[in-house]
N, C-alpha and C. Protein backbone atom coordinates (compact mmCIF):
# COMPACT_ATOMS: atom_id res chain seq x y z
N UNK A 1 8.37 -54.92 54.99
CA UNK A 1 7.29 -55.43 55.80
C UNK A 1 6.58 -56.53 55.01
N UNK A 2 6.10 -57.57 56.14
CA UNK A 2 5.47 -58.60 54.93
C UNK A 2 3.99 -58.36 55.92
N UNK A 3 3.51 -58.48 55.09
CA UNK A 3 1.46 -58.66 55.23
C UNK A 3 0.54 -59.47 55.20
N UNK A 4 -0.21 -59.75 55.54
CA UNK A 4 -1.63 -61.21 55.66
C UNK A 4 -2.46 -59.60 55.79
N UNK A 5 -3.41 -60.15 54.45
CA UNK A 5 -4.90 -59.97 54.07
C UNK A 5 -5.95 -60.78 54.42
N UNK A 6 -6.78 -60.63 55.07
CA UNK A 6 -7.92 -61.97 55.27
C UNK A 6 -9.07 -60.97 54.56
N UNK A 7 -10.21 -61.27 53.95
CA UNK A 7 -11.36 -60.86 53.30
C UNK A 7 -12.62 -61.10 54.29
N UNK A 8 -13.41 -61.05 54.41
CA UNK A 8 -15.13 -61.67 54.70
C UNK A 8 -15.35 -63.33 55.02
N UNK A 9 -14.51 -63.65 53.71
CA UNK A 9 -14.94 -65.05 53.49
C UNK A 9 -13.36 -65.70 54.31
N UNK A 10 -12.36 -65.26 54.54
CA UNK A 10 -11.53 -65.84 55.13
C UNK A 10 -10.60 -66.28 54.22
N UNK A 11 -10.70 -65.89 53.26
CA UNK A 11 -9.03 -65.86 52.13
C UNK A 11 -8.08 -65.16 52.42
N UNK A 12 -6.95 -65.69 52.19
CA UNK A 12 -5.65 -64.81 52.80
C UNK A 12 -4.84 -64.45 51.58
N UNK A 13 -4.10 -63.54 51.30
CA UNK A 13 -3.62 -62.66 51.06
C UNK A 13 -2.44 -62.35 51.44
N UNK A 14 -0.98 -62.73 50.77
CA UNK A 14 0.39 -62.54 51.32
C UNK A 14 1.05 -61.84 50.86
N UNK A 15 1.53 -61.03 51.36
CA UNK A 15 2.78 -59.98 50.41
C UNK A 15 3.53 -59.01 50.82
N UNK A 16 4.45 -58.43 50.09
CA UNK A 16 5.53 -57.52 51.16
C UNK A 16 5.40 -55.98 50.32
N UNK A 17 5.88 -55.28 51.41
CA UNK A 17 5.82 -53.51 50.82
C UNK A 17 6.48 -53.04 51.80
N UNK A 18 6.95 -51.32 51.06
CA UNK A 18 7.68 -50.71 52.10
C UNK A 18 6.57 -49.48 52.93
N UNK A 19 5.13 -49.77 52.33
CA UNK A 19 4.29 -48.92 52.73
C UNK A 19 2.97 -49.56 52.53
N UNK A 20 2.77 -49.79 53.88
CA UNK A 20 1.41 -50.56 54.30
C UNK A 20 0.34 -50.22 53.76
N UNK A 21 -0.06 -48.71 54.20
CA UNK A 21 -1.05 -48.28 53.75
C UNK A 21 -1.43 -47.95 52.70
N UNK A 22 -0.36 -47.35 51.29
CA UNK A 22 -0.75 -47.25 50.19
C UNK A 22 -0.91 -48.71 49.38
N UNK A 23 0.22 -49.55 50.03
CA UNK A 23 -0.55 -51.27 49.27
C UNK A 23 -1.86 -51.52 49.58
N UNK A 24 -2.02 -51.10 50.69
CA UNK A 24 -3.87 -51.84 51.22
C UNK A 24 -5.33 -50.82 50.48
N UNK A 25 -4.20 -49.48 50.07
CA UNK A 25 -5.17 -48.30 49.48
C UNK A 25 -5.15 -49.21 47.98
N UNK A 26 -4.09 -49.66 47.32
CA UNK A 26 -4.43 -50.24 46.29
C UNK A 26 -5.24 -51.81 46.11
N UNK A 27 -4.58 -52.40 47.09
CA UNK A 27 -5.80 -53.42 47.18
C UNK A 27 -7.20 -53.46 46.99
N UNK A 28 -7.18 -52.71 47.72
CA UNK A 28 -9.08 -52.18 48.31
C UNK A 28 -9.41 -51.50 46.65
N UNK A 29 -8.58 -50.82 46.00
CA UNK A 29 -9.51 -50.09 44.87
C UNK A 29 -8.49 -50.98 44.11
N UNK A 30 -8.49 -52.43 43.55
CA UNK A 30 -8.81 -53.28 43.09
C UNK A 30 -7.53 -53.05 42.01
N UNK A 31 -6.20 -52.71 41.94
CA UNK A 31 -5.02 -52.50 41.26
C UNK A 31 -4.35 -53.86 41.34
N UNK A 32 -4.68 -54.82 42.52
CA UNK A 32 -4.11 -55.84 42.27
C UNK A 32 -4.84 -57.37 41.54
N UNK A 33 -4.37 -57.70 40.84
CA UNK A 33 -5.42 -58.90 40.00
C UNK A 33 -6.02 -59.71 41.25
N UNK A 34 -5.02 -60.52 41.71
CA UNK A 34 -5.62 -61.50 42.78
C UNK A 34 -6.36 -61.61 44.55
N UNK A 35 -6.49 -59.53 44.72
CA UNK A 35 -7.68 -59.08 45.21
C UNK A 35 -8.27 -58.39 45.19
N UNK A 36 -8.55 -58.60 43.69
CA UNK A 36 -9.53 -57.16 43.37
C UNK A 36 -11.33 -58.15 43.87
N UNK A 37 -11.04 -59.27 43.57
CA UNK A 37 -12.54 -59.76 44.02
C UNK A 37 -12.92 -60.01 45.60
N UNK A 38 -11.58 -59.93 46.24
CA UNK A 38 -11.84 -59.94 47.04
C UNK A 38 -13.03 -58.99 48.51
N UNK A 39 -13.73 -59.04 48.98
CA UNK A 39 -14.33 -58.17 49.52
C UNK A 39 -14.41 -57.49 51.26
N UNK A 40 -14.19 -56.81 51.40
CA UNK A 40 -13.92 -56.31 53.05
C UNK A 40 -12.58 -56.93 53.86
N UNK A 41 -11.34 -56.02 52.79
CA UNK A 41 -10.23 -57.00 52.98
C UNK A 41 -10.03 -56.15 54.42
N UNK A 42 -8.90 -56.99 55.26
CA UNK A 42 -8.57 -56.20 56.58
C UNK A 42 -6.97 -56.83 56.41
N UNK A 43 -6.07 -56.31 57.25
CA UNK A 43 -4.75 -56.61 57.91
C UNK A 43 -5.13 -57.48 58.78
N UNK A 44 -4.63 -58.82 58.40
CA UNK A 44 -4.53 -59.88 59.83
C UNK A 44 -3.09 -60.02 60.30
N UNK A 45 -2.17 -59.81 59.74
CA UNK A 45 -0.91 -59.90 60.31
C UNK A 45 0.39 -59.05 59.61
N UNK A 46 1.11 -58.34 60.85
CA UNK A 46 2.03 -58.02 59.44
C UNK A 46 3.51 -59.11 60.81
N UNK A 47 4.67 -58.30 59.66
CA UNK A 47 5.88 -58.53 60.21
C UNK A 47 6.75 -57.54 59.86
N UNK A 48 7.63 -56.58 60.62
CA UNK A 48 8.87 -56.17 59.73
C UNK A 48 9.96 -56.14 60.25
N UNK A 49 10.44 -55.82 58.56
CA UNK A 49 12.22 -56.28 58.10
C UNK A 49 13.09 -55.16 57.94
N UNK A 50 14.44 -55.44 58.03
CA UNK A 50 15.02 -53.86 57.64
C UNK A 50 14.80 -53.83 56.37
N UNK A 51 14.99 -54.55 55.51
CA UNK A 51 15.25 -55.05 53.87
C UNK A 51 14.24 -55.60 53.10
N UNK A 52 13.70 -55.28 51.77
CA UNK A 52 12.95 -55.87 51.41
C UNK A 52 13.14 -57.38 50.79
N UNK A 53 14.28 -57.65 50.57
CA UNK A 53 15.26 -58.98 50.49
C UNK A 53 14.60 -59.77 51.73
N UNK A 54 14.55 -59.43 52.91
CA UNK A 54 14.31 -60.57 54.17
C UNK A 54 12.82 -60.44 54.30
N UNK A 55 12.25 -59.37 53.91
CA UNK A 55 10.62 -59.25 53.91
C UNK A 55 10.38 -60.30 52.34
N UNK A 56 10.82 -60.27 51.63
CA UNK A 56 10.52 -61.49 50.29
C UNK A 56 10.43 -62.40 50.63
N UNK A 57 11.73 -63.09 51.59
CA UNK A 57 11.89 -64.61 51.74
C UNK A 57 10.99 -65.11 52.78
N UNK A 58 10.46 -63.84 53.91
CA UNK A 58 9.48 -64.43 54.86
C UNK A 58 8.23 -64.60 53.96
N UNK A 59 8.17 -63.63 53.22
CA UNK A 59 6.44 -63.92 52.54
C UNK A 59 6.83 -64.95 51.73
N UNK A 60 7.74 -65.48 50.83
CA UNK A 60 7.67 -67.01 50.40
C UNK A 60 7.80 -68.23 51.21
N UNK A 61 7.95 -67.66 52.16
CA UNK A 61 7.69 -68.86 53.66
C UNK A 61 6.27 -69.32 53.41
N UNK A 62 5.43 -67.90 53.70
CA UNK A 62 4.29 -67.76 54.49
C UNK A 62 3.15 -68.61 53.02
N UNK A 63 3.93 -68.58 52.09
CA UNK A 63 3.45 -69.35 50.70
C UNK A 63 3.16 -70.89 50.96
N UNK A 64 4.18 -71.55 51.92
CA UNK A 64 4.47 -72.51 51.87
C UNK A 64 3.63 -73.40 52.75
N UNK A 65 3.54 -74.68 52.86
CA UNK A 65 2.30 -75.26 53.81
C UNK A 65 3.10 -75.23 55.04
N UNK A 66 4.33 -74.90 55.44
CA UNK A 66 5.06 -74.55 56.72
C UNK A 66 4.18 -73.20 57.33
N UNK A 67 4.26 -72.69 56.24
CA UNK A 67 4.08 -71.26 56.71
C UNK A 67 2.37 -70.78 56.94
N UNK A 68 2.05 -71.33 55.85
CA UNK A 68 0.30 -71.55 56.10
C UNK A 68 -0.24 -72.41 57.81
N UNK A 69 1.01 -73.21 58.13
CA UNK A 69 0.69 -73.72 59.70
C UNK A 69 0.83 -72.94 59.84
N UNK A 70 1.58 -71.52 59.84
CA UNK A 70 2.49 -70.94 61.35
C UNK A 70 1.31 -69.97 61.48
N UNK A 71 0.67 -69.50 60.03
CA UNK A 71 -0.71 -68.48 60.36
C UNK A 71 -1.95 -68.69 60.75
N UNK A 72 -1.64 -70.08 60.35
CA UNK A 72 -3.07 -70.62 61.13
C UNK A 72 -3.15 -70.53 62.23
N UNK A 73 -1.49 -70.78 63.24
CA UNK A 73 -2.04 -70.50 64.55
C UNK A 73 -1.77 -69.10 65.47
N UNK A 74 -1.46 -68.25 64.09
CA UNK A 74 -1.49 -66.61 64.70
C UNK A 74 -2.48 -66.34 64.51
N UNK A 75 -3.39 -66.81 63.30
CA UNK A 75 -4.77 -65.42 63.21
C UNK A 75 -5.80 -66.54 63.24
N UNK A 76 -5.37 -67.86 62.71
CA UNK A 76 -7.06 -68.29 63.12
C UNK A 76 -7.03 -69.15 61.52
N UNK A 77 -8.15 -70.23 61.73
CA UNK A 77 -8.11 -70.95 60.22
C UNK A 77 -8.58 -69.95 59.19
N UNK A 78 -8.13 -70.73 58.41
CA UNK A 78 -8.62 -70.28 57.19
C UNK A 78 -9.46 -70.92 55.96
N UNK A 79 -10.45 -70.58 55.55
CA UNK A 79 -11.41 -71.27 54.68
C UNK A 79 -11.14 -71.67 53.66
């Protein structure tokens, strides 16, 4: 599965797991460096894959300024 994090302030947050909820349980209690500052993170988008191989290559899409269009016009700008 690949994931979009948005925060309060509208930072996004990309990444893949085979379990939603314990990644977002670690998010939230701050295990990951680049959102632990983040604050009142939520799920803005997921996607899933059979494989975590095809869930990788979509979230290095979603890295990309291709892919930063394609979310802008699923969830909304971003700050």
């Amino acid at each position: 599965m690949v994931y979009v994090l948005k925060d309060e302030k509208g930072k996004l947050y990309k990444g893949s797991t085979n379990n939603l909820n314990r990644r977002l349980i670690e998010h939230r209690n701050g295990k990951t460096k680049t959102t632990a500052k983040m604050k009142n993170i939520s799920v803005a988008y997921t996607e899933e894959f059979d494989n975590l191989e095809n869930a990788r290559k979509r979230e290095l899409y979603f890295k990309t300024a291709a892919g930063r269009r394609f979310l802008k016009n699923k969830i909304g700008p971003v700050v």
